[in-house]
Protein backbone atom coordinates (compact mmCIF):
# COMPACT_ATOMS: atom_id res chain seq x y z
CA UNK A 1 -30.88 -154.26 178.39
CA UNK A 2 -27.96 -153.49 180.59
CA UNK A 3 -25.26 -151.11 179.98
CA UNK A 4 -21.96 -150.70 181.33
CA UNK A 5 -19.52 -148.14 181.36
CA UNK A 6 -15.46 -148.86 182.18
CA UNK A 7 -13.35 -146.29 182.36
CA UNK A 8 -10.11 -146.26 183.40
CA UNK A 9 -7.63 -143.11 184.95
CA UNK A 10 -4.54 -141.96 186.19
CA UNK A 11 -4.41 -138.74 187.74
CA UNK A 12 -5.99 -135.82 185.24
CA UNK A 13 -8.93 -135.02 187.97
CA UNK A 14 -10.17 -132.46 185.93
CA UNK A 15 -10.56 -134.52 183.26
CA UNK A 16 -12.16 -137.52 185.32
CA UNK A 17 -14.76 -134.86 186.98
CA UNK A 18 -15.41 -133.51 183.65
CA UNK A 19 -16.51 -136.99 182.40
CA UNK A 20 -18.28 -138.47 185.26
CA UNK A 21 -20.77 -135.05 185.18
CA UNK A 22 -21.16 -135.92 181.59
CA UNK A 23 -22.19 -138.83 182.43
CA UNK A 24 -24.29 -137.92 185.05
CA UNK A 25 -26.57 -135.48 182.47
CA UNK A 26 -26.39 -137.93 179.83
CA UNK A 27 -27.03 -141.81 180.87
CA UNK A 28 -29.90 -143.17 183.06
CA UNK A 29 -29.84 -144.66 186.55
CA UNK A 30 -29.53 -148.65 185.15
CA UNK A 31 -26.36 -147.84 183.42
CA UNK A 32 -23.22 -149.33 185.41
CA UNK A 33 -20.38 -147.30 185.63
CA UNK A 34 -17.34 -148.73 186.79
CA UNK A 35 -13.96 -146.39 187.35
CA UNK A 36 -10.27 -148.26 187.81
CA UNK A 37 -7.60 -145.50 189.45
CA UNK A 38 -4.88 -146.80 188.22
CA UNK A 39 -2.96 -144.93 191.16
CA UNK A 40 -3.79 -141.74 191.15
CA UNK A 41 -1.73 -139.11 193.06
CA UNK A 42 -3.38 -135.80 192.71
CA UNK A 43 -6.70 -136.25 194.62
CA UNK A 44 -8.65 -138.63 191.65
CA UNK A 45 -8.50 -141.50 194.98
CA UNK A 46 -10.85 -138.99 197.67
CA UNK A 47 -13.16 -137.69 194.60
CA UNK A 48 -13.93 -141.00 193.64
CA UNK A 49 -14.57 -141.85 197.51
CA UNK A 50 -17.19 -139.16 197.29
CA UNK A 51 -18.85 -140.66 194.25
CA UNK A 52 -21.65 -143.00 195.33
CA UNK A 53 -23.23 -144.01 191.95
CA UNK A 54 -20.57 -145.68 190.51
CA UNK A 55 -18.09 -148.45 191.48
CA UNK A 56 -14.25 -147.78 192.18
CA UNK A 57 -11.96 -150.45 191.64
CA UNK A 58 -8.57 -149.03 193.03
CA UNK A 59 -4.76 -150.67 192.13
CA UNK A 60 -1.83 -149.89 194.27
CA UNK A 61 0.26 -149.74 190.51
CA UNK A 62 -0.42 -148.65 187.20
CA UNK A 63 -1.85 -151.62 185.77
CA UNK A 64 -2.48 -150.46 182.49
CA UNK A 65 -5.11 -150.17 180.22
CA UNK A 66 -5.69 -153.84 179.21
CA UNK A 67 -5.49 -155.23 182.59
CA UNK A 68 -7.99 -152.84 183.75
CA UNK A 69 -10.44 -152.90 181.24
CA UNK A 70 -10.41 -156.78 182.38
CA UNK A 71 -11.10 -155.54 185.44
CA UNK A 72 -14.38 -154.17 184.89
CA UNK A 73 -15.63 -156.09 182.51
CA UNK A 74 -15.17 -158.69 184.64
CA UNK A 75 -17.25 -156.95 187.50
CA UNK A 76 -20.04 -156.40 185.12
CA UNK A 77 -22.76 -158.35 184.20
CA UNK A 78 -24.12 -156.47 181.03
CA UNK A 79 -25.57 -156.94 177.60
CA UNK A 80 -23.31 -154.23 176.57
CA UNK A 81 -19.84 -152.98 177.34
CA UNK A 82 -18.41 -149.39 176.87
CA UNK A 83 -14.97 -148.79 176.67
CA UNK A 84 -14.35 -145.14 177.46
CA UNK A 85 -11.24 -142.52 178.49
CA UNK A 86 -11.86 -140.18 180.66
CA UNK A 87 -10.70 -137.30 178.11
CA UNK A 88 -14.09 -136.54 176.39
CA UNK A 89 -17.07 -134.72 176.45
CA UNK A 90 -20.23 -136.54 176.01
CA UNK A 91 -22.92 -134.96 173.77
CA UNK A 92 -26.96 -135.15 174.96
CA UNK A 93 -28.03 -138.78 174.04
CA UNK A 94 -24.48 -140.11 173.16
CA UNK A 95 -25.01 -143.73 174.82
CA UNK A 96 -28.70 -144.36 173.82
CA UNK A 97 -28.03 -143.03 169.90
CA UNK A 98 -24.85 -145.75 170.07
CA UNK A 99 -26.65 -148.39 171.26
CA UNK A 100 -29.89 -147.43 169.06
CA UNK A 101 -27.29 -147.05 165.96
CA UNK A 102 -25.40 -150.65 166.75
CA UNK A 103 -28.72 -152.40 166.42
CA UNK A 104 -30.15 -150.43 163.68
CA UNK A 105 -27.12 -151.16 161.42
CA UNK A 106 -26.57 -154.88 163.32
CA UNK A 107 -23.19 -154.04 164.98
CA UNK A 108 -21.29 -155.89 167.45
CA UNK A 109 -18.84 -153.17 168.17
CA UNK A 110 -19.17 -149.45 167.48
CA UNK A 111 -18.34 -146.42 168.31
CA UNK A 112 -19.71 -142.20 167.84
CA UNK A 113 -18.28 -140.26 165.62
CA UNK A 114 -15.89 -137.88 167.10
CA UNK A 115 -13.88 -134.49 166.89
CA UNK A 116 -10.46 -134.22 168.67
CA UNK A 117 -8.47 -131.14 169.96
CA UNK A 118 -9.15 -128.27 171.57
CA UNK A 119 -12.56 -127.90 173.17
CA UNK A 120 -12.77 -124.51 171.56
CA UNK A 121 -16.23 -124.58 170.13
CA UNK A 122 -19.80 -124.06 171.36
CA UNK A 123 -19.85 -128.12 171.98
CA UNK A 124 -23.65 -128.94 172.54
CA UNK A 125 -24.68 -126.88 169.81
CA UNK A 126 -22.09 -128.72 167.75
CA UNK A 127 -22.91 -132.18 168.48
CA UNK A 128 -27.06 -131.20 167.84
CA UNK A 129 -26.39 -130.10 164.37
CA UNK A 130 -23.80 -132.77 163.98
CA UNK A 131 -26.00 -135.67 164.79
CA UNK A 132 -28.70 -134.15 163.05
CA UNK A 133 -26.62 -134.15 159.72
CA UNK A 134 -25.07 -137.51 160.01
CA UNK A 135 -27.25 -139.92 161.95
CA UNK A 136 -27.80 -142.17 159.04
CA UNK A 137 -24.12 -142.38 158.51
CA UNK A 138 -22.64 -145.41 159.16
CA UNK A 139 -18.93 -146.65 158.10
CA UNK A 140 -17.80 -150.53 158.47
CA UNK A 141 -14.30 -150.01 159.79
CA UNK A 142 -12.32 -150.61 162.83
CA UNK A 143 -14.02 -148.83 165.88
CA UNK A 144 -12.17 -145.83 167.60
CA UNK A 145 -10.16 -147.18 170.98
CA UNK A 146 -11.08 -143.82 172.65
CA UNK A 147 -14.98 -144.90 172.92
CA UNK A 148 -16.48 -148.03 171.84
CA UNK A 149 -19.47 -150.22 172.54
CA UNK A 150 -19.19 -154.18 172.13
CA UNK A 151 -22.11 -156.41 173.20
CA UNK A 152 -20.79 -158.88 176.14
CA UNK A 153 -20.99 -162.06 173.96
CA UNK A 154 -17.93 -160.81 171.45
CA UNK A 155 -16.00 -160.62 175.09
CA UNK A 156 -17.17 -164.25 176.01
CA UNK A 157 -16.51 -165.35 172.17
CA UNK A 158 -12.64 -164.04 171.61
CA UNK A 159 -11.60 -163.74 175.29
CA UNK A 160 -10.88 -160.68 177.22
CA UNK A 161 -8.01 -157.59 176.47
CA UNK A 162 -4.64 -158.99 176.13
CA UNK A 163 -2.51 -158.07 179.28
CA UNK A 164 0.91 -158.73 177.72
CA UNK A 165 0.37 -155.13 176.15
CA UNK A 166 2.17 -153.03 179.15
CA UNK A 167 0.63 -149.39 180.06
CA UNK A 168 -1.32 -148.77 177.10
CA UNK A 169 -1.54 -148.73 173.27
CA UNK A 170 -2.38 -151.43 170.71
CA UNK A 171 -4.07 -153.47 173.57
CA UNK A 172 -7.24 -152.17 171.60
CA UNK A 173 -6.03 -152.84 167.88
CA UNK A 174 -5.37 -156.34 169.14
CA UNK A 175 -9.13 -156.79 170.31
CA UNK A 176 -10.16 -155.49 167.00
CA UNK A 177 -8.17 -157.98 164.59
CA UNK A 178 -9.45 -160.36 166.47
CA UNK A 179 -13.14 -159.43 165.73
CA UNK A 180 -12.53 -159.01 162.82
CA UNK A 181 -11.14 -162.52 162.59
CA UNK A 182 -14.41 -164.25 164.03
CA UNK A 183 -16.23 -161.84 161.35
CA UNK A 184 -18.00 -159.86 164.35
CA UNK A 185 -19.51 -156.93 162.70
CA UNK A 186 -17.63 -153.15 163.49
CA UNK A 187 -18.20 -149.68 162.41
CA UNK A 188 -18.58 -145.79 163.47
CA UNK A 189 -21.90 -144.01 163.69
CA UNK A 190 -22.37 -140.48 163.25
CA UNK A 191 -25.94 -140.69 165.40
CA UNK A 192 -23.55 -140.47 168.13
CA UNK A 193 -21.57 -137.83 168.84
CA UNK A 194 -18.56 -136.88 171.51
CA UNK A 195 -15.23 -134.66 171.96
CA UNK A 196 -11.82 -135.96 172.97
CA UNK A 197 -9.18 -134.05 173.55
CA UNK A 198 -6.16 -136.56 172.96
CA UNK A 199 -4.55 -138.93 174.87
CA UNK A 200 -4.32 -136.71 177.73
CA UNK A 201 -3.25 -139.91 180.09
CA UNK A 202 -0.85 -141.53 177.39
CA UNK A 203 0.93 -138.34 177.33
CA UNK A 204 1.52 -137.81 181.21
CA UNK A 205 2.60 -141.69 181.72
CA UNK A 206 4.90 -141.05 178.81
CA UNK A 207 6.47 -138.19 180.36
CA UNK A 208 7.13 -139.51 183.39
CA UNK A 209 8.11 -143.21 182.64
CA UNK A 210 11.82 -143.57 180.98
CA UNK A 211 10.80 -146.76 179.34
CA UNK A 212 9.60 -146.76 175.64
CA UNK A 213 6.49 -149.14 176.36
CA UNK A 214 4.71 -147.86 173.04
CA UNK A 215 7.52 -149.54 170.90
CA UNK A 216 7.68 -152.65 172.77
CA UNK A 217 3.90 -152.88 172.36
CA UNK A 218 3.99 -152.13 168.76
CA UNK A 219 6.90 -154.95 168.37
CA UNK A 220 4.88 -157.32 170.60
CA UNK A 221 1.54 -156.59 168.09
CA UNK A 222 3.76 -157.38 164.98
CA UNK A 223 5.28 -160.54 166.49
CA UNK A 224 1.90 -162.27 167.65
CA UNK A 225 -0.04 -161.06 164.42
CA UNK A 226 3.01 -162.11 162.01
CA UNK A 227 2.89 -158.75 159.87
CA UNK A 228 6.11 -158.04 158.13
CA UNK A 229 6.81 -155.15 156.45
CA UNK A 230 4.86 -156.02 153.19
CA UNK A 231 1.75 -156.09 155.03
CA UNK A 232 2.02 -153.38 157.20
CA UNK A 233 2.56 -150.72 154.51
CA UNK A 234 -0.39 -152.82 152.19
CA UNK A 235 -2.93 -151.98 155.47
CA UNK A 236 -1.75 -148.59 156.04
CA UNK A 237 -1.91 -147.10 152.64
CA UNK A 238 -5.48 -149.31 152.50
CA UNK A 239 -6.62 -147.61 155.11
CA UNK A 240 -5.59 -144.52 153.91
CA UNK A 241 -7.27 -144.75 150.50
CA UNK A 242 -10.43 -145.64 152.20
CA UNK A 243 -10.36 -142.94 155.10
CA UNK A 244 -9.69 -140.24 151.98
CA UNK A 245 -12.38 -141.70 150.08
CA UNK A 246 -15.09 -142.18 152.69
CA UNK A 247 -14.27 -138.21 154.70
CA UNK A 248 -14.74 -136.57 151.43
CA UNK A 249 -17.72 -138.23 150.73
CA UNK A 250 -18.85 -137.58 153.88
CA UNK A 251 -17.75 -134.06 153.60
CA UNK A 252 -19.64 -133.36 150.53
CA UNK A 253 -22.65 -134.53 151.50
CA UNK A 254 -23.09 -133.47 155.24
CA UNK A 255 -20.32 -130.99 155.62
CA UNK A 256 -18.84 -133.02 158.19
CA UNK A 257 -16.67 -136.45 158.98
CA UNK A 258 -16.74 -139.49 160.85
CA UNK A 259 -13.38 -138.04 162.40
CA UNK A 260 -12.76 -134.67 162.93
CA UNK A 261 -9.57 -132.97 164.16
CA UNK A 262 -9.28 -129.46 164.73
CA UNK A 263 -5.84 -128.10 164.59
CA UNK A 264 -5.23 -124.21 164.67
CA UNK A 265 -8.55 -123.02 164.41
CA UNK A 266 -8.90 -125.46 160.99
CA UNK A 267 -10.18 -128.79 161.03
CA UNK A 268 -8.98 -131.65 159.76
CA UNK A 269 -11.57 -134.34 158.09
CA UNK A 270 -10.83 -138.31 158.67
């Protein structure tokens, strides 16, 4: 089975480093890994010269997230593809527990359960005794666009990321309607474990771009998916009934959530 890894950056070195050691420690020599520098400025273009196990695909713009994840998944040739930021730390096991949990529970696209925040706990230890507790967890919802696995045939089935969605955001909510459309099979696994630390890249494009791309994308998503107002509030207090209902189970029985968010030393249970 072949595995492959896209992950796209602008600038954040640290982060990328940070990430590509992860990887390093935690995935074997037949998984693919395929960086796009989106045109990096502070050094991301000579550390990734100096990386020889993975493949760089370099633009001369920003290209955005959609366009880029096109980009590698269209220089892969894998059963399985992995969408992943660069903001995250990757727990012992993360990618073989995924792909081990996708089959066991017959999922077409999944992703780990996660914390977000600050990286201000003892992380490894964390993610042991959180995968210990909630491997056999399993929720049938929309995947997580920080880190996801979908096997190559949903790509060849519903078509690639749509490009029309400029920089980044909703690109990803987009692919997941439409799996969810052709009845592909979703969820989050808590067998799998990683840290992000939130939108690291979003937030740096944002603050240096004058343009308000999220909104456009977010009127572009309501446009081509027809939902009026009606339906947007149905889904989002849906979602929030089941997200409540599903974390507090969770939380009783394991001590712990699918989604986890720690915010001023507290942490928040999704």
């Amino acid at each position: 089975m072949k595995i492959c890894i896209v992950i796209p950056v602008m600038n954040k070195l640290h982060f990328t480093k940070q990430c590509l050691d992860d990887l390093n420690e935690t995935t074997n020599k037949t998984v693919e890994i395929i960086v796009i520098d989106n045109a990096s400025t502070d050094g991301t273009e000579d550390y990734l010269a100096t990386q020889k196990k993975i493949l760089v695909i370099s633009n001369s713009s920003n290209m955005g997230c959609a366009f880029s994840w096109n980009q590698g998944i269209k220089a892969s040739n894998s059963d399985w593809i992995v969408i992943l930021n660069n903001d995250v730390r990757l727990s012992k096991k993360w990618l073989d527990n995924l792909i081990e949990q996708a089959t066991k529970n017959h999922t077409d696209v999944i992703s780990p359960g996660m914390r977000e925040g600050e990286l201000d706990y003892d992380f490894n230890q964390y993610a042991e005794n959180y995968t210990a507790k909630m491997k056999n967890v399993f929720r049938g919802c929309t995947p997580s666009g920080v880190c996801f696995a979908a096997k190559s045939f949903v790509f060849n089935k519903i078509g690639l990321f749509d490009e029309n969605y400029h920089i980044g955001q909703y690109e990803d909510a987009d692919f997941f309607r439409r799996c969810k459309k052709l009845n592909f099979k979703m969820g989050i696994t808590g067998g799998s474990f990683i840290h992000h630390y939130g939108s690291t890249t979003q937030k740096h494009i944002q603050a240096r771009l004058k343009n308000d791309y999220s909104s456009k994308n977010r009127i572009y998503h309501r446009e081509k998916w027809k939902i009026g107002f009606i339906q947007r509030h149905y889904e989002r207090y849906r979602d929030q009934l089941r997200t409540f209902y599903w974390s507090r189970k969770e939380l009783l029985l394991y001590h712990h959530s699918l989604l986890e968010k720690g915010d001023c030393g507290k942490i928040k249970y999704f």
